[in-house]
PDB file of N, CA and C in Angstrom:
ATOM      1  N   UNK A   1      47.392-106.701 -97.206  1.00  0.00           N
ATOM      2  CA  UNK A   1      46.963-105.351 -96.898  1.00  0.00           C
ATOM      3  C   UNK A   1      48.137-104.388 -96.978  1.00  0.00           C
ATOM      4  N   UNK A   2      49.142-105.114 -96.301  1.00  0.00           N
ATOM      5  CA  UNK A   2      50.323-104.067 -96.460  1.00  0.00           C
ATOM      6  C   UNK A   2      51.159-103.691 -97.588  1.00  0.00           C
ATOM      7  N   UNK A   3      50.664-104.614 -99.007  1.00  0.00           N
ATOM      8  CA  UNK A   3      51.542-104.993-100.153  1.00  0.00           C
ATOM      9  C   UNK A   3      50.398-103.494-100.825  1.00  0.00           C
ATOM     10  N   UNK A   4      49.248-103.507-100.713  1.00  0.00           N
ATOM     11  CA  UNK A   4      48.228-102.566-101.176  1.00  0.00           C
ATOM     12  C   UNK A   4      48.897-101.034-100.772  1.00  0.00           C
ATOM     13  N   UNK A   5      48.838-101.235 -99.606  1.00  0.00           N
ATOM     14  CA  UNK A   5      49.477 -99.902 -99.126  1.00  0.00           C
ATOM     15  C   UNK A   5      50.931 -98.998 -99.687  1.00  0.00           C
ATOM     16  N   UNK A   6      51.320 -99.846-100.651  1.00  0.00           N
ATOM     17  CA  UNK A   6      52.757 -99.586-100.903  1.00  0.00           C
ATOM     18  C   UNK A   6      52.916 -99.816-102.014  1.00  0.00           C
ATOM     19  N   UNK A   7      51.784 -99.853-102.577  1.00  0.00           N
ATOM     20  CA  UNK A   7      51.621-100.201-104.238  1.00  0.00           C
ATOM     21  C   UNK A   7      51.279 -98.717-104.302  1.00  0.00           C
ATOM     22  N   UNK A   8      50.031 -98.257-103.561  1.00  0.00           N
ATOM     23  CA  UNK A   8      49.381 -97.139-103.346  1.00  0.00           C
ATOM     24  C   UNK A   8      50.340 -95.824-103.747  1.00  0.00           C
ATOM     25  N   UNK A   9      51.227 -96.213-102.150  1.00  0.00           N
ATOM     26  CA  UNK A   9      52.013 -95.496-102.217  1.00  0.00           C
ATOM     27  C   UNK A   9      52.701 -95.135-103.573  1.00  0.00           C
ATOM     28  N   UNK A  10      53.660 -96.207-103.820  1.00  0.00           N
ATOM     29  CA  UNK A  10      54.215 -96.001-104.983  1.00  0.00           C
ATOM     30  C   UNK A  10      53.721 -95.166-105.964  1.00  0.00           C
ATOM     31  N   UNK A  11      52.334 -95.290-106.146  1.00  0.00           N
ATOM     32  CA  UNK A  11      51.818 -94.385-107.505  1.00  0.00           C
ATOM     33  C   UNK A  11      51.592 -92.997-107.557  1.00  0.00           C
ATOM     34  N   UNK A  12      51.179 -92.411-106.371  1.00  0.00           N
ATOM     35  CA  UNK A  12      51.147 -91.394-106.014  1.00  0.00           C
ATOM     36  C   UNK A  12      52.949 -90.407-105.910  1.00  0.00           C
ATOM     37  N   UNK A  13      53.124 -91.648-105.505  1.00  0.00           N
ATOM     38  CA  UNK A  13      55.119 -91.129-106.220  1.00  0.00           C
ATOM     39  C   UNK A  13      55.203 -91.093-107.168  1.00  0.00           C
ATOM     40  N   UNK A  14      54.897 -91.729-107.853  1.00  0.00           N
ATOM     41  CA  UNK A  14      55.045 -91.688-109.526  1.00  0.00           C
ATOM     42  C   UNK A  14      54.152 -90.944-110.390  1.00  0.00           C
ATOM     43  N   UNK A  15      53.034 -90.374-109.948  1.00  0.00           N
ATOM     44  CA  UNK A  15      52.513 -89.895-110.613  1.00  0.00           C
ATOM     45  C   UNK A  15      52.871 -88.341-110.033  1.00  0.00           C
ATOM     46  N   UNK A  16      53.181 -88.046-108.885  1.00  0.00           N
ATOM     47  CA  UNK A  16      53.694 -86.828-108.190  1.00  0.00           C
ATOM     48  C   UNK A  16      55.169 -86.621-109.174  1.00  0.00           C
ATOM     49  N   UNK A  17      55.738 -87.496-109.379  1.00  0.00           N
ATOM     50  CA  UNK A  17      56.748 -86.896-110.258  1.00  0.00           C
ATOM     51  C   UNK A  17      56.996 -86.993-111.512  1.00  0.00           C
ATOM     52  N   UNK A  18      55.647 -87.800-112.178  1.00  0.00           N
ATOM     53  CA  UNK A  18      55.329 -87.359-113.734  1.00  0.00           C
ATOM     54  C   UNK A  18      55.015 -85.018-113.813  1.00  0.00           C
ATOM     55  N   UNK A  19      54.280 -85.585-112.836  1.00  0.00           N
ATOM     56  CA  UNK A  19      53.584 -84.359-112.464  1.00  0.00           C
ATOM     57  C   UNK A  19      54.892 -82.557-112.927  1.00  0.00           C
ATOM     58  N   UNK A  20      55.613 -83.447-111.676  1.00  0.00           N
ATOM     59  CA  UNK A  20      56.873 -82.437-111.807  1.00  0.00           C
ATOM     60  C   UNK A  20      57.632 -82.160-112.861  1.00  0.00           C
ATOM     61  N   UNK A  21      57.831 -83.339-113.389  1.00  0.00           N
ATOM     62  CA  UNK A  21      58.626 -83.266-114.621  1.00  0.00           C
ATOM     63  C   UNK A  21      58.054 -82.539-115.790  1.00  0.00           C
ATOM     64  N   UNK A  22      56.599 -82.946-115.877  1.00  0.00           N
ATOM     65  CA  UNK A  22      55.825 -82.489-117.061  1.00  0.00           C
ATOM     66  C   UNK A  22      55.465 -80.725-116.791  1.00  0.00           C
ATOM     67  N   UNK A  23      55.499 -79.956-115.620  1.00  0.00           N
ATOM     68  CA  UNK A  23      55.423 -79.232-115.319  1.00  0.00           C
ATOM     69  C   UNK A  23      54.102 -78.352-115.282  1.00  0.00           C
ATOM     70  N   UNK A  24      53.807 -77.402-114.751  1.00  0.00           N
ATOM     71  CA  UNK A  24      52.165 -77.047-114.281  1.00  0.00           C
ATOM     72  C   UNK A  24      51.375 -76.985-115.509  1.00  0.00           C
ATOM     73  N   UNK A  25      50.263 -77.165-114.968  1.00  0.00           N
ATOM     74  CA  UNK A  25      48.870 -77.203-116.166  1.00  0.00           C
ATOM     75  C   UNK A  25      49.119 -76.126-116.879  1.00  0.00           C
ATOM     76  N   UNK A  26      49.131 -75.568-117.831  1.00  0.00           N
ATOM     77  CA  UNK A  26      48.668 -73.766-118.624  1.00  0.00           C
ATOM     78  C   UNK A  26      47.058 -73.761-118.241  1.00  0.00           C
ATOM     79  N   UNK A  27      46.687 -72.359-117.626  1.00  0.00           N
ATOM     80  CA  UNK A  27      45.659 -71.821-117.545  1.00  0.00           C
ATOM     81  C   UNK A  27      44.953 -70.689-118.150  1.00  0.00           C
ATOM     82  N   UNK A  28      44.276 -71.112-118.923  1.00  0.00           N
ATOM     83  CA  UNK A  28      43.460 -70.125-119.768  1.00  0.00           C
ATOM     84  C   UNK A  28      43.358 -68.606-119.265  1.00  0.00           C
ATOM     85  N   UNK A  29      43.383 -67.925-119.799  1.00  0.00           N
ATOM     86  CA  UNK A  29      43.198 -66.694-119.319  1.00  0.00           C
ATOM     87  C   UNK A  29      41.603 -66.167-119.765  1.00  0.00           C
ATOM     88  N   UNK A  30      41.345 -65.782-118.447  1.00  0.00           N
ATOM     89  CA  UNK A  30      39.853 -65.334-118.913  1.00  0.00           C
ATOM     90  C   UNK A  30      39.594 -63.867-119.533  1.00  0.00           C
ATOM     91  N   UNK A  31      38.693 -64.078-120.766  1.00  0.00           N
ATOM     92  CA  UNK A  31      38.569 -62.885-122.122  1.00  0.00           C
ATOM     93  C   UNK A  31      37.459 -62.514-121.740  1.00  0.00           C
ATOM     94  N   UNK A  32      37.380 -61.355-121.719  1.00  0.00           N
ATOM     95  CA  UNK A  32      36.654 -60.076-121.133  1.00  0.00           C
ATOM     96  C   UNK A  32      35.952 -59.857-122.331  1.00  0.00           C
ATOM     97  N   UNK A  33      34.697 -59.229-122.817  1.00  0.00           N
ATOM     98  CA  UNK A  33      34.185 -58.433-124.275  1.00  0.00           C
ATOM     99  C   UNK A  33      33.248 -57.490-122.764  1.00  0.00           C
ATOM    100  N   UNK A  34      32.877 -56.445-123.701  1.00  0.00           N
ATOM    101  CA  UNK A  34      32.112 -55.770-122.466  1.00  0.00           C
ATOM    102  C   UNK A  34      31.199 -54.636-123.955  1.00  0.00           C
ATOM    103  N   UNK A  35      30.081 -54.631-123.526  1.00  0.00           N
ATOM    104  CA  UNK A  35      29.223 -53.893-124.462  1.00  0.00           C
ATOM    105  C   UNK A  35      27.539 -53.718-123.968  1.00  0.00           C
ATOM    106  N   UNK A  36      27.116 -53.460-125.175  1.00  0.00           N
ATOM    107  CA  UNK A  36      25.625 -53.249-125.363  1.00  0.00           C
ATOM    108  C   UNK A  36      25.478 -54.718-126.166  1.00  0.00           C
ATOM    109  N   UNK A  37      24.291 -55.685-125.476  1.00  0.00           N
ATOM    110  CA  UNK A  37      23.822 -56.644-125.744  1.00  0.00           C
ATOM    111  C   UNK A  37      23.228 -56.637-127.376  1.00  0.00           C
ATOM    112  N   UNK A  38      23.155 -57.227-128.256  1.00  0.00           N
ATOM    113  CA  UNK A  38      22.789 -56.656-129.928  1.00  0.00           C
ATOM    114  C   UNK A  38      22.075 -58.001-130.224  1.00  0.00           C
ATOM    115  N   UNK A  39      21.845 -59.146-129.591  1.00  0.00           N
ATOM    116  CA  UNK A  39      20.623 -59.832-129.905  1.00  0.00           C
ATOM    117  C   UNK A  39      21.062 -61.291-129.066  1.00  0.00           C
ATOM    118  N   UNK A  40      19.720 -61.875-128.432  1.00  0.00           N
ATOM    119  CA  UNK A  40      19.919 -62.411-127.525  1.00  0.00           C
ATOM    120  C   UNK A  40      18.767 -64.262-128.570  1.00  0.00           C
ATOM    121  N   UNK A  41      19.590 -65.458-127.617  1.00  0.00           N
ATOM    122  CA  UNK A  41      18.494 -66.363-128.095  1.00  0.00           C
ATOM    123  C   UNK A  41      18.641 -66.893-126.654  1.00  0.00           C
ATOM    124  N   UNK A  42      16.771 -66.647-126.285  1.00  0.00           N
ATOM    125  CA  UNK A  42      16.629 -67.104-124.833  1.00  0.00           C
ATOM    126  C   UNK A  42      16.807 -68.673-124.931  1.00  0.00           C
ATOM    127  N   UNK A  43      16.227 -69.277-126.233  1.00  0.00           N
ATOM    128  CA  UNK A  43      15.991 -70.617-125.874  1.00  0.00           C
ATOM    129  C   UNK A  43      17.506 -71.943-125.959  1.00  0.00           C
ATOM    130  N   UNK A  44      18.358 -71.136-126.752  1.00  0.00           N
ATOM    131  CA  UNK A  44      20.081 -71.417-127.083  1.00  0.00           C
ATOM    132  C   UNK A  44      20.503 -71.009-125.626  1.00  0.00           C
ATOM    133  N   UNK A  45      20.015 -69.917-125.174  1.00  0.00           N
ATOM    134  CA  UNK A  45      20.554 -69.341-123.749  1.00  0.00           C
ATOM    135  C   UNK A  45      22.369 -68.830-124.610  1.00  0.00           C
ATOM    136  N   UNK A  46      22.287 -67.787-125.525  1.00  0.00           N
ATOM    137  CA  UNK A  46      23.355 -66.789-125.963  1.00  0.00           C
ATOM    138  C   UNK A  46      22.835 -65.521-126.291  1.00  0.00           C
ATOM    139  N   UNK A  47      23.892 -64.594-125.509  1.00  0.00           N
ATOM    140  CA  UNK A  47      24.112 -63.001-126.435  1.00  0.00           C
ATOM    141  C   UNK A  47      25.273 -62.775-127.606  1.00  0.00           C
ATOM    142  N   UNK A  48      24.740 -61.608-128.082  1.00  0.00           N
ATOM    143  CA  UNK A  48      25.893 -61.316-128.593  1.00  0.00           C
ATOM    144  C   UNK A  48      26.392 -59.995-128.449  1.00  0.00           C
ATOM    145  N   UNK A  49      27.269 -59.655-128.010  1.00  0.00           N
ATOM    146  CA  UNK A  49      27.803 -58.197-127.363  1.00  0.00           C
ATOM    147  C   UNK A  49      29.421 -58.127-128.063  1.00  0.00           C
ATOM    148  N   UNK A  50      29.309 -56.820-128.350  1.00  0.00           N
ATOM    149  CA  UNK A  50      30.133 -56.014-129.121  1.00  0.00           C
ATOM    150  C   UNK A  50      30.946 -57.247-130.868  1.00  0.00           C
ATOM    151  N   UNK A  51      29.944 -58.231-131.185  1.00  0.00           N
ATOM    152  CA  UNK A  51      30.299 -59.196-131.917  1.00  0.00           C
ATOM    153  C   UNK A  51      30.867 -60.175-131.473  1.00  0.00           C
ATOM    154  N   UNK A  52      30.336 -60.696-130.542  1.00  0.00           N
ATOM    155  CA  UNK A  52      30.835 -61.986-129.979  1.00  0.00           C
ATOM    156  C   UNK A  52      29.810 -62.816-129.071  1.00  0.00           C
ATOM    157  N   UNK A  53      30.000 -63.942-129.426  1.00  0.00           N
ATOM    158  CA  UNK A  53      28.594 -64.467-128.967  1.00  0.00           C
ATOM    159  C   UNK A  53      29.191 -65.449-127.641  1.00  0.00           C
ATOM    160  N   UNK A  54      28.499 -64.691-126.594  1.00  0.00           N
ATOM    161  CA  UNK A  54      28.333 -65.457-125.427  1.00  0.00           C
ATOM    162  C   UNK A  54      27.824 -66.497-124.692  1.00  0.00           C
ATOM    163  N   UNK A  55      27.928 -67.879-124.838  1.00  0.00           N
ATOM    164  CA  UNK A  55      27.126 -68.633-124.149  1.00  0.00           C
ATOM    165  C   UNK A  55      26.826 -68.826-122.817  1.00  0.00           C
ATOM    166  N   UNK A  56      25.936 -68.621-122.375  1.00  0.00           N
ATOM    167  CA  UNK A  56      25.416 -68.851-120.938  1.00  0.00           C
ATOM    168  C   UNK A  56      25.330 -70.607-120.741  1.00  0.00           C
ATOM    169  N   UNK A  57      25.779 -70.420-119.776  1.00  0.00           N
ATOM    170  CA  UNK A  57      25.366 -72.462-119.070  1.00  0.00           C
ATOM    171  C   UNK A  57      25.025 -72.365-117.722  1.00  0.00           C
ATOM    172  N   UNK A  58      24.840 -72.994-117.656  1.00  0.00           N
ATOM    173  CA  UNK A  58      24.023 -73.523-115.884  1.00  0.00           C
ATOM    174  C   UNK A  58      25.131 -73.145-114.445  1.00  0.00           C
ATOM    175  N   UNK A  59      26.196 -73.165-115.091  1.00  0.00           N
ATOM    176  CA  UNK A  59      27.570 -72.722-114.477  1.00  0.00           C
ATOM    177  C   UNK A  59      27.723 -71.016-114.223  1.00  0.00           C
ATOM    178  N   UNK A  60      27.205 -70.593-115.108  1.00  0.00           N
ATOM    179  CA  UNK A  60      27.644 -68.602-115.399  1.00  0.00           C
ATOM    180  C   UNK A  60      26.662 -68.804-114.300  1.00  0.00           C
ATOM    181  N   UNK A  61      27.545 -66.846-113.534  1.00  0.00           N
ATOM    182  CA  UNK A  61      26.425 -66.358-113.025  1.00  0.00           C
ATOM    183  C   UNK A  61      26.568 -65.002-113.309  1.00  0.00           C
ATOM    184  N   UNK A  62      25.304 -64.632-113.486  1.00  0.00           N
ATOM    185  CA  UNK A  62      24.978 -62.946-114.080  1.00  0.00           C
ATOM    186  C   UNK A  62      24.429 -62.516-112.826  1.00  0.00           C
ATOM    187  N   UNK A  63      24.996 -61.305-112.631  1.00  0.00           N
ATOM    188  CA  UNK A  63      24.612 -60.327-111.673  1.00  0.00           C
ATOM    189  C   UNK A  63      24.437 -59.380-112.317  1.00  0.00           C
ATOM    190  N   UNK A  64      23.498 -58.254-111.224  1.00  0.00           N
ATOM    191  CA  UNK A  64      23.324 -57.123-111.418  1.00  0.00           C
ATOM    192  C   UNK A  64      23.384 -56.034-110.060  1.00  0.00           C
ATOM    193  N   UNK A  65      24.510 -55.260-110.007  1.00  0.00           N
ATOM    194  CA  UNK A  65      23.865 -54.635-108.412  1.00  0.00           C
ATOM    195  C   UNK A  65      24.754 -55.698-107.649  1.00  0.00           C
ATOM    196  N   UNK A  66      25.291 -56.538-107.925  1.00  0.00           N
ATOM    197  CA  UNK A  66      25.814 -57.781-106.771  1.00  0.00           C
ATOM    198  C   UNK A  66      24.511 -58.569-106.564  1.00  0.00           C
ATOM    199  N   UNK A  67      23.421 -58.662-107.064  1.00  0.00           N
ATOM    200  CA  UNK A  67      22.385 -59.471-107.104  1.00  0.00           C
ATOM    201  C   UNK A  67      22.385 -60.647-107.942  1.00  0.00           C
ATOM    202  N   UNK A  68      21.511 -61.853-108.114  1.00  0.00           N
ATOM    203  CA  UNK A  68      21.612 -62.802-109.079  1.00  0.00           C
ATOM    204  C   UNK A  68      20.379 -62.212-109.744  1.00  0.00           C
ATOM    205  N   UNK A  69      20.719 -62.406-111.714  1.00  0.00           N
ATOM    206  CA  UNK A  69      19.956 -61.818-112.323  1.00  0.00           C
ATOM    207  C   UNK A  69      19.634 -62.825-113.368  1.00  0.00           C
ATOM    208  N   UNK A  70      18.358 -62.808-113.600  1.00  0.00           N
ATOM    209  CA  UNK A  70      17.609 -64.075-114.359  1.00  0.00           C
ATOM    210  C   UNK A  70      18.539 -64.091-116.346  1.00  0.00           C
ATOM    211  N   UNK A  71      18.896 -65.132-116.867  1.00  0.00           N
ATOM    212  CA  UNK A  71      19.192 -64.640-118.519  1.00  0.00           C
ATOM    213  C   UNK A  71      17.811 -64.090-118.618  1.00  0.00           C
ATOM    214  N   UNK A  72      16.546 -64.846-118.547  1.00  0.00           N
ATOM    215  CA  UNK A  72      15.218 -64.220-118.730  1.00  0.00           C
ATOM    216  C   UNK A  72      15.378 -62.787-118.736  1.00  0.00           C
ATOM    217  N   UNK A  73      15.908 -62.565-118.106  1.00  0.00           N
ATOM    218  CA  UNK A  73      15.469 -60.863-118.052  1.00  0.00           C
ATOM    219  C   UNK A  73      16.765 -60.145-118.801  1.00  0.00           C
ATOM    220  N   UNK A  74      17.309 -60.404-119.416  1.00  0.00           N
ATOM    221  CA  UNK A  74      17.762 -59.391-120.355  1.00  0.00           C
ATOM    222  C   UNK A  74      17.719 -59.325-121.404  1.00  0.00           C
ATOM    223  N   UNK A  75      18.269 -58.139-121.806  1.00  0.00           N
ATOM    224  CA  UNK A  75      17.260 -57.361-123.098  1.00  0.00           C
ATOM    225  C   UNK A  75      18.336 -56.962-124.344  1.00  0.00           C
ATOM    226  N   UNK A  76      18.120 -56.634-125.135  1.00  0.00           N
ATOM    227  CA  UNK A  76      19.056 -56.311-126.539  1.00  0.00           C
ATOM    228  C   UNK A  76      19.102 -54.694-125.772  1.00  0.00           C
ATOM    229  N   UNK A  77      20.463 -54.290-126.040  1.00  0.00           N
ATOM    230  CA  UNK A  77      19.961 -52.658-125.293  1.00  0.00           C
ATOM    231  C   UNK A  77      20.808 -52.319-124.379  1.00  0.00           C
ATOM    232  N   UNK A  78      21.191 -53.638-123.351  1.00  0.00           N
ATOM    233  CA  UNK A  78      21.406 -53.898-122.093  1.00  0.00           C
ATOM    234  C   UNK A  78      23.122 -53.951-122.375  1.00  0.00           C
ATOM    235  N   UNK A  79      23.817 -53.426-121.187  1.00  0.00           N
ATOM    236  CA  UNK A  79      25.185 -53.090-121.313  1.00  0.00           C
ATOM    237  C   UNK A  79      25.774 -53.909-120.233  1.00  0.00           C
ATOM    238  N   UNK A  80      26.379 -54.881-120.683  1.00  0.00           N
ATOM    239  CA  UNK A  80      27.253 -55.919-119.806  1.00  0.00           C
ATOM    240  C   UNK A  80      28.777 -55.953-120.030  1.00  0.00           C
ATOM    241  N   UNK A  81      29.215 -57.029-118.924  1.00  0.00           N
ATOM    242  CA  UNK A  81      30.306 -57.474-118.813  1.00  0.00           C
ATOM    243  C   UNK A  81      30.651 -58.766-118.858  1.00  0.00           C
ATOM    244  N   UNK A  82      31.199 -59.780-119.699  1.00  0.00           N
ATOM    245  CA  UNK A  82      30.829 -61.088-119.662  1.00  0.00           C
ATOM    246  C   UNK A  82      32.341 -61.391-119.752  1.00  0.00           C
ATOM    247  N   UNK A  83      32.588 -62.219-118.760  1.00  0.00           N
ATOM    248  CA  UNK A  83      34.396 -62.974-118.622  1.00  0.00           C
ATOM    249  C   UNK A  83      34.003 -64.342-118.581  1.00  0.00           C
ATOM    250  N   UNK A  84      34.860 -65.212-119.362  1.00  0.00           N
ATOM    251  CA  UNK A  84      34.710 -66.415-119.945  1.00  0.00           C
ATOM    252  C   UNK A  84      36.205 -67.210-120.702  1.00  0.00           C
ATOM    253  N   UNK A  85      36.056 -67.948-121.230  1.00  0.00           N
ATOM    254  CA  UNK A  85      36.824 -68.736-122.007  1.00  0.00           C
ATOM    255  C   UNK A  85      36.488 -69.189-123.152  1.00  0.00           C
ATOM    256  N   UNK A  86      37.202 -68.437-124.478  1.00  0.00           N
ATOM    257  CA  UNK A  86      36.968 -68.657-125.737  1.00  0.00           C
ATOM    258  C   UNK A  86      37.096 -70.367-126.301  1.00  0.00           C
ATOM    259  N   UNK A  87      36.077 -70.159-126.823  1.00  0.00           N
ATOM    260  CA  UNK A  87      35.747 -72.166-127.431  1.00  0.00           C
ATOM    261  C   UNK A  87      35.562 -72.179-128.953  1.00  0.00           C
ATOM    262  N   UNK A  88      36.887 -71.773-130.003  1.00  0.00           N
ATOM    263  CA  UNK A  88      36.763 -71.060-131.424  1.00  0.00           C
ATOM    264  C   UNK A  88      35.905 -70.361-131.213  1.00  0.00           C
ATOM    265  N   UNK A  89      35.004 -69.588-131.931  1.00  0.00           N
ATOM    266  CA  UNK A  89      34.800 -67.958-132.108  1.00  0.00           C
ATOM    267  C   UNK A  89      33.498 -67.837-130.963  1.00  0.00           C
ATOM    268  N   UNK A  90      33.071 -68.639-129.686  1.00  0.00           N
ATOM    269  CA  UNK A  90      32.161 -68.573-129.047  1.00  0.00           C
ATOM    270  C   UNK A  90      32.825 -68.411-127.532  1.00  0.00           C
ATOM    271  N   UNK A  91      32.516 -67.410-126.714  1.00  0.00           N
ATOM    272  CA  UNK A  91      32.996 -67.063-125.314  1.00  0.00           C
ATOM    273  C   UNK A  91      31.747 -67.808-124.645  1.00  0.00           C
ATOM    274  N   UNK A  92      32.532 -68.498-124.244  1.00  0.00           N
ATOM    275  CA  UNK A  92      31.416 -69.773-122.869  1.00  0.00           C
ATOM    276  C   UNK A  92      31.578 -68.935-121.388  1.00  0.00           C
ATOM    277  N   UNK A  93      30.708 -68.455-120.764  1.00  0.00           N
ATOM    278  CA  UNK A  93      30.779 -67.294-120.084  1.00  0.00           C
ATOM    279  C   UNK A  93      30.639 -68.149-118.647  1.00  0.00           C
ATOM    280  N   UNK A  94      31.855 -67.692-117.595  1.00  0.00           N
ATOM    281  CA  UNK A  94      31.903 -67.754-116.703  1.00  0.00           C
ATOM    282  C   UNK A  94      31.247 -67.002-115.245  1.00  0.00           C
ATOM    283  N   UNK A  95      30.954 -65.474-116.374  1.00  0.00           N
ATOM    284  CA  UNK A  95      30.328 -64.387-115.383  1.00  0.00           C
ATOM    285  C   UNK A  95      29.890 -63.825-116.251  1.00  0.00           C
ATOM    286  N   UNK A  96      28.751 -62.904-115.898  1.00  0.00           N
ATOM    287  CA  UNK A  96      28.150 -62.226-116.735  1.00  0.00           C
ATOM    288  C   UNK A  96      27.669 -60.770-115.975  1.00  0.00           C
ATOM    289  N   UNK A  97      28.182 -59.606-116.366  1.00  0.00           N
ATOM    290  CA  UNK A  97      27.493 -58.449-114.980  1.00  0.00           C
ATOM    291  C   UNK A  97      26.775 -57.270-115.745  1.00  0.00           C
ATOM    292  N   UNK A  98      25.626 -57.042-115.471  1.00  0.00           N
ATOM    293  CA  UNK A  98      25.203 -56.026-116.046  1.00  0.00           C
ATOM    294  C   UNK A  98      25.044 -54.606-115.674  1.00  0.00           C
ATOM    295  N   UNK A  99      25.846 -53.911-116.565  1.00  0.00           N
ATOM    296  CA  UNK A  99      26.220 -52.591-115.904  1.00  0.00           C
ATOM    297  C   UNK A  99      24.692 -51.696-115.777  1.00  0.00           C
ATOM    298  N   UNK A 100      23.852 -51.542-117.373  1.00  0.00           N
ATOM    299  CA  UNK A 100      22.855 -50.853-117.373  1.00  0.00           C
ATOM    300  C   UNK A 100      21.950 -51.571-117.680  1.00  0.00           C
ATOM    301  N   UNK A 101      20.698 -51.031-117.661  1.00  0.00           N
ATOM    302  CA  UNK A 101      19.135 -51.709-118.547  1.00  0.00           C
ATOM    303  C   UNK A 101      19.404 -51.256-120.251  1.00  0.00           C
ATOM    304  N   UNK A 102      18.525 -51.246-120.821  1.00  0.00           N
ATOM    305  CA  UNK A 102      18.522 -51.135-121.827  1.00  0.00           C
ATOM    306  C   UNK A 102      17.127 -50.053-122.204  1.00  0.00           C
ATOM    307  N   UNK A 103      17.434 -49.680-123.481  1.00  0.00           N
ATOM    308  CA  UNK A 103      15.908 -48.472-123.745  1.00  0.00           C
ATOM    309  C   UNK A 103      15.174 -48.915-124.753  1.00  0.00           C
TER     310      UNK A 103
END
């Protein structure tokens, strides 16, 4: 039991100072597009705003107002804010906020 404990140990040392050496993760910076929505696929669950196509996942959350707002309900028209992380030429959307409705 005590040979476990100190094996344990050990790795957590060793991996604590791979850690250090190799130095902190890089963190993506999250890419902003902000526009009028220009065509939406409910069943893909993507927009595309100001030429860039946004994917929605089960993860995003879209507000409106500080409210939670359905993808269902938005519209080509509709003027958002979507912050995310680019995945080659597709922004996988972390947030999604909608400033206006659409006409």
């Amino acid at each position: 039991m005590r040979k476990a404990g100190i094996l344990t140990l050990g790795f957590v040392l060793v991996a604590s100072t791979l850690a250090l050496a190799v130095g902190p993760i890089p963190v993506q910076e999250c890419v902003r597009v902000e526009g009028a929505i220009t065509a939406i696929d409910y069943e893909a669950q993507w927009i595309v705003v100001a030429d860039v196509t946004v994917q929605v996942t089960p993860e995003t959350v879209i507000r409106m107002r500080g409210k939670p707002f359905p993808f269902e309900d938005l519209q080509v028209g509709m003027t958002v804010a979507a912050c995310g992380l680019m995945d080659e030429d597709v922004l996988v959307a972390r947030r999604v906020t909608v400033r206006c409705g659409g006409g």
